[in-house]
PDB file of N, CA and C in Angstrom:
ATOM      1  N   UNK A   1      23.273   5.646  31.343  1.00  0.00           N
ATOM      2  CA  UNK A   1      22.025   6.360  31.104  1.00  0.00           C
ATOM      3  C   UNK A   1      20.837   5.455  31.384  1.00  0.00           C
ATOM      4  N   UNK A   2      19.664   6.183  31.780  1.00  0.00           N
ATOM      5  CA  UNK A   2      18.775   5.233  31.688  1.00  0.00           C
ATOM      6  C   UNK A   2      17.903   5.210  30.554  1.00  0.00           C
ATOM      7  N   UNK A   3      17.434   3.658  30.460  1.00  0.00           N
ATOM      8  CA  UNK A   3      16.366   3.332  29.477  1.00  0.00           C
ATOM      9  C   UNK A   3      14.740   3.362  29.843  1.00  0.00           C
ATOM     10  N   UNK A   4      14.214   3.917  29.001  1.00  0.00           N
ATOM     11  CA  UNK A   4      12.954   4.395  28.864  1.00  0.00           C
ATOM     12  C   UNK A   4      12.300   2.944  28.045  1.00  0.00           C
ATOM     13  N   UNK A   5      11.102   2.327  28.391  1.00  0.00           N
ATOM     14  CA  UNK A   5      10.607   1.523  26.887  1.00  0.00           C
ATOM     15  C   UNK A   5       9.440   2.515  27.327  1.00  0.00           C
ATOM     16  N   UNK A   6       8.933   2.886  25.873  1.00  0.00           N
ATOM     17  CA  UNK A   6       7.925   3.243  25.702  1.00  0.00           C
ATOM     18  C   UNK A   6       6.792   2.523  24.710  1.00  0.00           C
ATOM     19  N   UNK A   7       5.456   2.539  25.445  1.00  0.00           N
ATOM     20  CA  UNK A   7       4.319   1.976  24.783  1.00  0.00           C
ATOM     21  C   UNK A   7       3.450   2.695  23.915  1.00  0.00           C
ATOM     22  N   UNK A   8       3.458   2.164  22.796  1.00  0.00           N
ATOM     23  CA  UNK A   8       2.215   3.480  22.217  1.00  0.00           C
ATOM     24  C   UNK A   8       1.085   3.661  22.965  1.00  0.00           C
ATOM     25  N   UNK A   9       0.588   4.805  23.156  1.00  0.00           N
ATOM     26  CA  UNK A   9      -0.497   4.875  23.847  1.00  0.00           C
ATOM     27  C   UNK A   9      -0.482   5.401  24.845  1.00  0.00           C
ATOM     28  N   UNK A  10       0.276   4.895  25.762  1.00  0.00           N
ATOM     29  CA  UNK A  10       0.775   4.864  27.110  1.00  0.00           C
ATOM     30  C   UNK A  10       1.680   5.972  27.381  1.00  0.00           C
ATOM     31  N   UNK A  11       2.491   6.778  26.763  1.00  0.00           N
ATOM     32  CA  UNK A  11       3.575   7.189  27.324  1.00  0.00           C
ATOM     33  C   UNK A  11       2.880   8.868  28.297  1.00  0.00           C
ATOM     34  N   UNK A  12       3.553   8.701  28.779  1.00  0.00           N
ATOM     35  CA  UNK A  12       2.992  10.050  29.947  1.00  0.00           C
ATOM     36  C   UNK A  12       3.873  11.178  30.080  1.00  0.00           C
ATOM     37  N   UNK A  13       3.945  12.221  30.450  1.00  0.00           N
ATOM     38  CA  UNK A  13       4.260  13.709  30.375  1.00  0.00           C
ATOM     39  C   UNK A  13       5.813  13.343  31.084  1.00  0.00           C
ATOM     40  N   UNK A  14       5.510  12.377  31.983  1.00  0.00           N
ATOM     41  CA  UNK A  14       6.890  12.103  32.697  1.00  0.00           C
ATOM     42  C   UNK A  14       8.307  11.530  32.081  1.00  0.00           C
ATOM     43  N   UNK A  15       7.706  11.117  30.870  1.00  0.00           N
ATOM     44  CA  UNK A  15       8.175  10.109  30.393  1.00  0.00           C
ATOM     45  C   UNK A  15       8.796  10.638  29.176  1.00  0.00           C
ATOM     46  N   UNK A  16       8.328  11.631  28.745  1.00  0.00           N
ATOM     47  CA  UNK A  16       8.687  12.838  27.933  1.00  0.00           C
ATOM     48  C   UNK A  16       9.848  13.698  28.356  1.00  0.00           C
ATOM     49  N   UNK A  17       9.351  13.983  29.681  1.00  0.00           N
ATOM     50  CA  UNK A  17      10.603  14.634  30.502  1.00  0.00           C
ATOM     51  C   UNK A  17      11.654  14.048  30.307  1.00  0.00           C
ATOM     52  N   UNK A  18      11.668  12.668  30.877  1.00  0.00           N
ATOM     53  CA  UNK A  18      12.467  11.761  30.973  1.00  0.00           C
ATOM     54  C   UNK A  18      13.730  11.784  29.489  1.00  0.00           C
ATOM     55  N   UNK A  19      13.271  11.722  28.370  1.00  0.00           N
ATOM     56  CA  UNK A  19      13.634  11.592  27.232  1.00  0.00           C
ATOM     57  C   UNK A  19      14.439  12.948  27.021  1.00  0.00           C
ATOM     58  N   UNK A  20      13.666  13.947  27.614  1.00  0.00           N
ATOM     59  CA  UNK A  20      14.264  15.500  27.221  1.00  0.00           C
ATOM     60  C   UNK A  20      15.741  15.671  28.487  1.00  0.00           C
ATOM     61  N   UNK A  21      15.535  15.219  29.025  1.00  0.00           N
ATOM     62  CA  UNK A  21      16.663  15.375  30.477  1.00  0.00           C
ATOM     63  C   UNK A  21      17.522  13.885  30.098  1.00  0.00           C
ATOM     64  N   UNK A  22      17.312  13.203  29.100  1.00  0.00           N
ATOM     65  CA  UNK A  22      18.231  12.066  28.359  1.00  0.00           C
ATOM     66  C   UNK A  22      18.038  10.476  28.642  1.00  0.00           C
ATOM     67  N   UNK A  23      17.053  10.392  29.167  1.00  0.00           N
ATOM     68  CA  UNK A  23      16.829   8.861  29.161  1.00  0.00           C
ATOM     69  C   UNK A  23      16.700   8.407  28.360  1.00  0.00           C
ATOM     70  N   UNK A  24      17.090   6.929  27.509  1.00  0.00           N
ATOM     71  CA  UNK A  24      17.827   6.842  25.795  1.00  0.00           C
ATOM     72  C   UNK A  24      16.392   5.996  25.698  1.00  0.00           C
ATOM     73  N   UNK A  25      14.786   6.453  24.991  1.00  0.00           N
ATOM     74  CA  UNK A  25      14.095   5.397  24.151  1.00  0.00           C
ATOM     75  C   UNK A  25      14.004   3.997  23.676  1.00  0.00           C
ATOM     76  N   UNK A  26      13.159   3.026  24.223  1.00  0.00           N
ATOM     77  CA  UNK A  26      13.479   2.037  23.406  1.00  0.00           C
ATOM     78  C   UNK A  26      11.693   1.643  23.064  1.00  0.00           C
ATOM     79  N   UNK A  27      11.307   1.030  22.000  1.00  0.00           N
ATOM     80  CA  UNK A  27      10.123   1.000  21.809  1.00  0.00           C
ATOM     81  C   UNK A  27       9.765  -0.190  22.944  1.00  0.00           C
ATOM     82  N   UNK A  28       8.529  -0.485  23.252  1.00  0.00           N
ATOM     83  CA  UNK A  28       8.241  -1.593  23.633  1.00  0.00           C
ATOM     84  C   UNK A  28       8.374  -2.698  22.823  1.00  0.00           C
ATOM     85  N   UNK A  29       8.619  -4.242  23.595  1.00  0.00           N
ATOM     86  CA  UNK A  29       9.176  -5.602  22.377  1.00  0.00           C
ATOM     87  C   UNK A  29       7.586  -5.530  21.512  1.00  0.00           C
ATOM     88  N   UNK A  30       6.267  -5.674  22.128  1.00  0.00           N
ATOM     89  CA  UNK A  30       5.188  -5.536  21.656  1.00  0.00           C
ATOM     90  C   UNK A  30       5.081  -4.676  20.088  1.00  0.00           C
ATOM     91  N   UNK A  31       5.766  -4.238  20.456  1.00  0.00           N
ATOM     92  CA  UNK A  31       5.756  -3.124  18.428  1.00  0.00           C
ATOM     93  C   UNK A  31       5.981  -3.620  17.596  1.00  0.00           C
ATOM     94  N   UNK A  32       7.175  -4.762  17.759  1.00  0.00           N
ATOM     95  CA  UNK A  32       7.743  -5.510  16.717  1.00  0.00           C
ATOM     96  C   UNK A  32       6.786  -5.996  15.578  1.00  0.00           C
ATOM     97  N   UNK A  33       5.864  -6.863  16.160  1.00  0.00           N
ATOM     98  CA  UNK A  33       4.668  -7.950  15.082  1.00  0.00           C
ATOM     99  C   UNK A  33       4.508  -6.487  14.226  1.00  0.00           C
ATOM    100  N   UNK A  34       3.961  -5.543  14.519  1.00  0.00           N
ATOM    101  CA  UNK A  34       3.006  -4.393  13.880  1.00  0.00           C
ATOM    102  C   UNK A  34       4.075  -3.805  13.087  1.00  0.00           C
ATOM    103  N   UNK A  35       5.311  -3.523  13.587  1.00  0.00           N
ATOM    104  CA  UNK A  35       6.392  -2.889  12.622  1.00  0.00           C
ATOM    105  C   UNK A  35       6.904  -4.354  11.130  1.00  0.00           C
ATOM    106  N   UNK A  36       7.022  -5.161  12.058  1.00  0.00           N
ATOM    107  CA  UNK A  36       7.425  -6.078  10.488  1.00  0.00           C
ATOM    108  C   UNK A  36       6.330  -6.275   9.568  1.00  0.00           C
ATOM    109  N   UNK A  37       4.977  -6.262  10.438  1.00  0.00           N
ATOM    110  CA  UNK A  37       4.128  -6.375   9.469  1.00  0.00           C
ATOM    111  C   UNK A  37       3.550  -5.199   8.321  1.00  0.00           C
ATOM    112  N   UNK A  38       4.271  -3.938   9.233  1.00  0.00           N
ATOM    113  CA  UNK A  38       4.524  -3.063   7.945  1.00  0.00           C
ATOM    114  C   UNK A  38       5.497  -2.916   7.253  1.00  0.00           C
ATOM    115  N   UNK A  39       6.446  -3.827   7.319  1.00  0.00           N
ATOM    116  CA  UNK A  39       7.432  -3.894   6.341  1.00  0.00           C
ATOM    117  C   UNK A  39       7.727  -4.702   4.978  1.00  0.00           C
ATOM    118  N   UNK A  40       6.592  -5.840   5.820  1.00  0.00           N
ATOM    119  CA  UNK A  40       6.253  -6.806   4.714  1.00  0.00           C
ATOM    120  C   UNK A  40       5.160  -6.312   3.400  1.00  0.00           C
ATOM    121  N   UNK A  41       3.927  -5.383   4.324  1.00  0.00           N
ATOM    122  CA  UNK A  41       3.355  -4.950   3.371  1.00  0.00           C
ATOM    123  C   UNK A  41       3.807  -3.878   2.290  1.00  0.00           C
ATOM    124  N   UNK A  42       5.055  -3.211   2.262  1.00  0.00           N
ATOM    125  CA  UNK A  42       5.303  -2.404   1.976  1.00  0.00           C
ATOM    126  C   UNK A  42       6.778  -3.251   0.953  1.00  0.00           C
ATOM    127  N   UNK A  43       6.909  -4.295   1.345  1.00  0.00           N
ATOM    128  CA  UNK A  43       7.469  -5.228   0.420  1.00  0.00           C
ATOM    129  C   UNK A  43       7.141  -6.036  -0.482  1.00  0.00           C
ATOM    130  N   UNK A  44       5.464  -6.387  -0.314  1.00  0.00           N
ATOM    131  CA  UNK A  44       4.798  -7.007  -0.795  1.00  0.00           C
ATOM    132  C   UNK A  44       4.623  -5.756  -2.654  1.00  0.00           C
ATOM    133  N   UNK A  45       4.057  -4.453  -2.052  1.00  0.00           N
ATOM    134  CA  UNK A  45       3.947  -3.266  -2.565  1.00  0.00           C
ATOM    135  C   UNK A  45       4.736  -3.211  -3.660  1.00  0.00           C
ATOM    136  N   UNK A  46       6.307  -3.100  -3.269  1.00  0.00           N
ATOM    137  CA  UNK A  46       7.511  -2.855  -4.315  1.00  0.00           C
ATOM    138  C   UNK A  46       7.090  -4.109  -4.988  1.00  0.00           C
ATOM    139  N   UNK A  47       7.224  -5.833  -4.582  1.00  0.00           N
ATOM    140  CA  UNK A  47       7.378  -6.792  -5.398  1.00  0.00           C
ATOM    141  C   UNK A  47       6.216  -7.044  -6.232  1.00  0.00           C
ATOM    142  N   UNK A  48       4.825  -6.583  -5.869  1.00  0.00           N
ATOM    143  CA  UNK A  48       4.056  -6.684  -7.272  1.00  0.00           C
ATOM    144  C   UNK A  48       4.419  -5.447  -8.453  1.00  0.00           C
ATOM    145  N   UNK A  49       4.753  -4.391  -7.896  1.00  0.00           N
ATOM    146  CA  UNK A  49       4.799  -3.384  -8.965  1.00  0.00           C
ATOM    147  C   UNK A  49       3.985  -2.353  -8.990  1.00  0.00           C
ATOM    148  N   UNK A  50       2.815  -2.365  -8.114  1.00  0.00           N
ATOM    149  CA  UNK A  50       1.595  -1.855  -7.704  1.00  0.00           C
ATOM    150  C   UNK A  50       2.206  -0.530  -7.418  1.00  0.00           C
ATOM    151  N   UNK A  51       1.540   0.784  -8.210  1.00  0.00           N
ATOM    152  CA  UNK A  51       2.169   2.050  -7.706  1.00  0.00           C
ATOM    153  C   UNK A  51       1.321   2.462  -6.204  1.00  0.00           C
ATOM    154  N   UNK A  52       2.320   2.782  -5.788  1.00  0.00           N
ATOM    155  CA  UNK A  52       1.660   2.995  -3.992  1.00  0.00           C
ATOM    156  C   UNK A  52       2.265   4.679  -4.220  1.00  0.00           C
ATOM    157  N   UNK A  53       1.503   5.522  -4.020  1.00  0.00           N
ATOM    158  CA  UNK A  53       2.373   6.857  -3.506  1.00  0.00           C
ATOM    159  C   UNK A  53       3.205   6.983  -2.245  1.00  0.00           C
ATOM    160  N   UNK A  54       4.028   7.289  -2.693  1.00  0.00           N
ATOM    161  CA  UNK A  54       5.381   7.293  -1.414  1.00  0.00           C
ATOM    162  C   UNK A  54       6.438   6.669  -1.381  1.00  0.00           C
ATOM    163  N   UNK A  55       5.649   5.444  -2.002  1.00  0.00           N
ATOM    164  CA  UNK A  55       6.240   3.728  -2.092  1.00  0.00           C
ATOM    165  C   UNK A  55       7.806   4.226  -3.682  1.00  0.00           C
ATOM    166  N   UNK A  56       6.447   4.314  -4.265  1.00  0.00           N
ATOM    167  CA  UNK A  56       6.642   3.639  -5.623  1.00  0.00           C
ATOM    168  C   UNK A  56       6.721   4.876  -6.496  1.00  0.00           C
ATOM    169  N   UNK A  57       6.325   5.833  -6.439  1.00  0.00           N
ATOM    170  CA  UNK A  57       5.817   6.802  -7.023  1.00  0.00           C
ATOM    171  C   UNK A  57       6.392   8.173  -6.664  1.00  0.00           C
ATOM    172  N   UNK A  58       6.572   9.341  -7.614  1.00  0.00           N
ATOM    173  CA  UNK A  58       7.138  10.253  -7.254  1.00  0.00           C
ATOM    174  C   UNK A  58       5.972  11.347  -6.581  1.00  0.00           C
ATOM    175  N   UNK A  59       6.426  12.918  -5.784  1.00  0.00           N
ATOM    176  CA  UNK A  59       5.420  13.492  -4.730  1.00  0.00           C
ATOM    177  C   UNK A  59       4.968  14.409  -5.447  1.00  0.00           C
ATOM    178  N   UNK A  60       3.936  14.933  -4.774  1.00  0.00           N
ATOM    179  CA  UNK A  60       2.833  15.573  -5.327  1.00  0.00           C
ATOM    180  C   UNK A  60       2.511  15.839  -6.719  1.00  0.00           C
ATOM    181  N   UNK A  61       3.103  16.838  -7.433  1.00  0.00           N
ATOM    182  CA  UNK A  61       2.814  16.658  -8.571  1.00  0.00           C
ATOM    183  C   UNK A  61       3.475  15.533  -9.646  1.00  0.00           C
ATOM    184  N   UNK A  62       4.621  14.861  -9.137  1.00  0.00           N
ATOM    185  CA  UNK A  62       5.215  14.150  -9.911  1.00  0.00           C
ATOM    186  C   UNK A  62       4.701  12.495  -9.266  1.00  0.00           C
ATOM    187  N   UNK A  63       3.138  12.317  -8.772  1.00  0.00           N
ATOM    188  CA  UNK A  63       2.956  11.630  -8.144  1.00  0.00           C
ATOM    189  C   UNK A  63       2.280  10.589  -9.028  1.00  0.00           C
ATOM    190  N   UNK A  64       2.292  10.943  -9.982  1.00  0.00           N
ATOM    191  CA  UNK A  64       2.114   9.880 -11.522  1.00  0.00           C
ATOM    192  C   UNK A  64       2.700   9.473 -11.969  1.00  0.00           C
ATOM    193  N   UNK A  65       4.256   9.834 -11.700  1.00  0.00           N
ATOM    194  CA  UNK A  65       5.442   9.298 -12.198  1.00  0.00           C
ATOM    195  C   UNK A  65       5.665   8.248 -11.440  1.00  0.00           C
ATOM    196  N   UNK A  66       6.077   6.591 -12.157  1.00  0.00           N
ATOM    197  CA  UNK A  66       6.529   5.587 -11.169  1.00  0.00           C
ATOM    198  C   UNK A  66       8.233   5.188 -11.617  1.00  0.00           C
ATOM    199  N   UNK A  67       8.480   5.142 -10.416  1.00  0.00           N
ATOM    200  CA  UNK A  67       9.943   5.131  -9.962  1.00  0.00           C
ATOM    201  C   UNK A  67      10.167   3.580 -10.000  1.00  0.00           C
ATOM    202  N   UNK A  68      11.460   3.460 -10.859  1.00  0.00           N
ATOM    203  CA  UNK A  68      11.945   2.338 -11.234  1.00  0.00           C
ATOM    204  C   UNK A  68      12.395   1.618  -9.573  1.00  0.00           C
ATOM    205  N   UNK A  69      11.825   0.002  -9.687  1.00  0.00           N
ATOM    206  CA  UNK A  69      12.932  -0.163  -8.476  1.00  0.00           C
ATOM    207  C   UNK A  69      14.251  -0.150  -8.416  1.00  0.00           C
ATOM    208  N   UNK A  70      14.928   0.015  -9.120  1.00  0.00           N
ATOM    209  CA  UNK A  70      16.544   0.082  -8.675  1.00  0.00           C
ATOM    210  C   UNK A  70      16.728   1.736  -7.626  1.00  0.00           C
ATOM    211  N   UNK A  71      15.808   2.466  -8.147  1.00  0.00           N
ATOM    212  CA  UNK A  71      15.775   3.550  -7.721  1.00  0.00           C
ATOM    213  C   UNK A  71      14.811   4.027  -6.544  1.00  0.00           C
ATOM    214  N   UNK A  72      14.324   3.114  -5.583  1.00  0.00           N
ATOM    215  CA  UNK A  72      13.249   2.911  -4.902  1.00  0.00           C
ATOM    216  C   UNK A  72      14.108   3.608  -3.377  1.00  0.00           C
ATOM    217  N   UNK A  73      15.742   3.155  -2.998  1.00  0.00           N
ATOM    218  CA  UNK A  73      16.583   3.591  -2.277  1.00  0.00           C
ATOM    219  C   UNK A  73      16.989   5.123  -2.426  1.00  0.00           C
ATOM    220  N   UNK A  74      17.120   5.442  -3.403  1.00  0.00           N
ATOM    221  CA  UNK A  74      17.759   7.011  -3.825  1.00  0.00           C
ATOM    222  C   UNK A  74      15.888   7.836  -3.607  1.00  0.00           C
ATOM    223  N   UNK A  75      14.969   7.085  -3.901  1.00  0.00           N
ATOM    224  CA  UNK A  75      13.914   7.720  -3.356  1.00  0.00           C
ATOM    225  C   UNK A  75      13.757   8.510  -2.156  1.00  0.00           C
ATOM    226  N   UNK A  76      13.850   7.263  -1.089  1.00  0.00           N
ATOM    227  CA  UNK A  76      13.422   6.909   0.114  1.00  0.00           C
ATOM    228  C   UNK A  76      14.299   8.111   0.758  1.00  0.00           C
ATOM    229  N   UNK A  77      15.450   7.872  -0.104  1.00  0.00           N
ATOM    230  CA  UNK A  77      16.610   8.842   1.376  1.00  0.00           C
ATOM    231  C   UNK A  77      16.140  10.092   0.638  1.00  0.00           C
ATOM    232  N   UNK A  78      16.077  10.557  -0.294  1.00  0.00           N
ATOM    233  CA  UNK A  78      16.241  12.187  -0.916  1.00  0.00           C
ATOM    234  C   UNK A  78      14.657  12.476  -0.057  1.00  0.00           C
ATOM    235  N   UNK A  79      13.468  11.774  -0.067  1.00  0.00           N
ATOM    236  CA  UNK A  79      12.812  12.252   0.404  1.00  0.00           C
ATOM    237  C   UNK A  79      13.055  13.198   2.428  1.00  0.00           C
ATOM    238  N   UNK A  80      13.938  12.375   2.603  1.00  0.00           N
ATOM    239  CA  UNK A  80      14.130  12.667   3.880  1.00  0.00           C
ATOM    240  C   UNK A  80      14.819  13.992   3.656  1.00  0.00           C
ATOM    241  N   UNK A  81      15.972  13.909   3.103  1.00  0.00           N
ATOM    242  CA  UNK A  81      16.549  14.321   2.978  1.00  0.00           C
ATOM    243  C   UNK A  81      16.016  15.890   2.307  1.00  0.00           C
ATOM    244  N   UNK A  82      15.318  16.467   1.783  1.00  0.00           N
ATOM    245  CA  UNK A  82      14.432  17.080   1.582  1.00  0.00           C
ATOM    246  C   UNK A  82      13.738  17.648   2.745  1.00  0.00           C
ATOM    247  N   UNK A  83      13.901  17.136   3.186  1.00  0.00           N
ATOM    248  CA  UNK A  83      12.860  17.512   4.942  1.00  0.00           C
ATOM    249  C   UNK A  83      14.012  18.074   5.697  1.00  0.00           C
ATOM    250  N   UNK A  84      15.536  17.741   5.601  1.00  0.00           N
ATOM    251  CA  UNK A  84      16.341  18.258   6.309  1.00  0.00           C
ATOM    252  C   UNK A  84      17.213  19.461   6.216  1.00  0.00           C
ATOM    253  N   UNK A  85      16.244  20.722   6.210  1.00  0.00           N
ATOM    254  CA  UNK A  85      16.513  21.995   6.416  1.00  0.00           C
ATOM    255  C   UNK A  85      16.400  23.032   7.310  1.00  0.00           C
ATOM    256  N   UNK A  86      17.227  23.701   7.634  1.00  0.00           N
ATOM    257  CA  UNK A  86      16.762  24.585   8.570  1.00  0.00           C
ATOM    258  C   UNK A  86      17.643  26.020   8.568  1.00  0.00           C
ATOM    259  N   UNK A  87      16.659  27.015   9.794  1.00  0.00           N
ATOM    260  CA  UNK A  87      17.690  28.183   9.399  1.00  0.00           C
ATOM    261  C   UNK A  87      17.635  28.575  10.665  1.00  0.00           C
ATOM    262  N   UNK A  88      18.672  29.663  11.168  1.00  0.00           N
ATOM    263  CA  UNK A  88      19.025  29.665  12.598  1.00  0.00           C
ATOM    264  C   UNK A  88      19.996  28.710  12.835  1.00  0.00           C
ATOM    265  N   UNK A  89      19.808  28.906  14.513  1.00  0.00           N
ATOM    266  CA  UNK A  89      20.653  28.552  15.400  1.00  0.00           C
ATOM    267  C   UNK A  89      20.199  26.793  15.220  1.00  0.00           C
ATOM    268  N   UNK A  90      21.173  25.686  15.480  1.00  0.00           N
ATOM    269  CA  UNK A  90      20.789  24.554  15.825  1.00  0.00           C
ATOM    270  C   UNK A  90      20.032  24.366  16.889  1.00  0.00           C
ATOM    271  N   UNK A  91      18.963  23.315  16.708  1.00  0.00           N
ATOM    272  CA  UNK A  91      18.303  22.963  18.466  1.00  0.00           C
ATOM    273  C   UNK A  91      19.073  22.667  19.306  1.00  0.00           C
ATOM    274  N   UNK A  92      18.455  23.004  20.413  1.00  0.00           N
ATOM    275  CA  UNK A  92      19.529  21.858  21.629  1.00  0.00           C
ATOM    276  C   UNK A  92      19.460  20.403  21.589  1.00  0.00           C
ATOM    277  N   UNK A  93      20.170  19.626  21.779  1.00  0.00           N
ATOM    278  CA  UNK A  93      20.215  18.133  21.892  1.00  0.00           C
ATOM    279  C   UNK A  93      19.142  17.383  22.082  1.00  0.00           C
ATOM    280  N   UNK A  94      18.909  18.435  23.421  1.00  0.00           N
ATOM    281  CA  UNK A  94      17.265  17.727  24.187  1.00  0.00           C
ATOM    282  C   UNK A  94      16.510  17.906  23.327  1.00  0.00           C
ATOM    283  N   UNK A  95      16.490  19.235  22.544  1.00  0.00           N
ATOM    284  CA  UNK A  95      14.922  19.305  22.017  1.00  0.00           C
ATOM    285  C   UNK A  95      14.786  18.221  20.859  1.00  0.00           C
ATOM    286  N   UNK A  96      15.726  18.087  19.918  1.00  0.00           N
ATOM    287  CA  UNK A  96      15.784  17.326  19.092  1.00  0.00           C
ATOM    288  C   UNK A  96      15.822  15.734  19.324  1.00  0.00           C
ATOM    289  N   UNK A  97      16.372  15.151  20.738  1.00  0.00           N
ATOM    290  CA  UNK A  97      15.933  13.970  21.179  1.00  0.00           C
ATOM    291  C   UNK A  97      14.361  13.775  21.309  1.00  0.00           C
ATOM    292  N   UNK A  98      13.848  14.845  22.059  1.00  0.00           N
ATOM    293  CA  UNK A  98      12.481  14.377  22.034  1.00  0.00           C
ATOM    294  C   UNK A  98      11.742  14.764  20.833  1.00  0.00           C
ATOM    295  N   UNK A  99      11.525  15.594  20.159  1.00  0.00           N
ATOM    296  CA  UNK A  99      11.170  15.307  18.774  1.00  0.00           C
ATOM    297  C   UNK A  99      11.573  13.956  17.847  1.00  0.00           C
ATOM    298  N   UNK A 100      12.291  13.124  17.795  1.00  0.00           N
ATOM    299  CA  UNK A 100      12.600  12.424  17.371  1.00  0.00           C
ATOM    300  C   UNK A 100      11.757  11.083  18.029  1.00  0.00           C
ATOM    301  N   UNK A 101      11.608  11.105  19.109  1.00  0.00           N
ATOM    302  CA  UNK A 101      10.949   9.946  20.262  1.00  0.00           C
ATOM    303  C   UNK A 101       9.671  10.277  19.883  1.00  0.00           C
ATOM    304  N   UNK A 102       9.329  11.465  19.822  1.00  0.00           N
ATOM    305  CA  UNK A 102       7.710  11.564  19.511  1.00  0.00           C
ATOM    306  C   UNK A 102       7.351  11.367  18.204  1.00  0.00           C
TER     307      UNK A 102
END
């Protein structure tokens, strides 16, 4: 298959195609600094204790409630997990590759 790197910013209609007809994503190496450095801040976050919503804290209305860290993992995934519903037919492959890239 071919590989795609894509740049934020940059990516073009073609390149989209590309992804939907299966060319496999890879970010550009350039993302890295900006991705760890949101990982650190968001580590920094959990290790003071500081309630962050999203982070630390439960959603919308339970967004006053702060979530123990042992429980910071069972957060993170149920939130997703929460998001993963649907009704109908499954997407096609493609469509759901490029939703995912975008």
């Amino acid at each position: 298959m071919t590989e795609l790197t894509l740049k934020p910013g940059n990516a073009t209609l073609a390149d989209w195609r590309a992804i939907y007809r299966g060319a496999v994503p890879k970010l550009d190496d350039a993302c890295r600094p900006k991705i760890k450095a949101s990982a650190e801040a968001v580590a920094r976050i959990v290790a003071k204790g500081e309630p962050v919503y999203g982070i630390n804290t439960g959603f919308g209305k339970l967004a006053s409630v702060r979530i123990p860290a042992e429980d910071l993992e069972t957060l993170q995934r149920n939130i997703v997990l929460s998001h993963a519903a649907a009704v109908g037919e499954p997407m096609p492959v493609a469509v759901a590759r490029l939703m995912m890239a975008l």
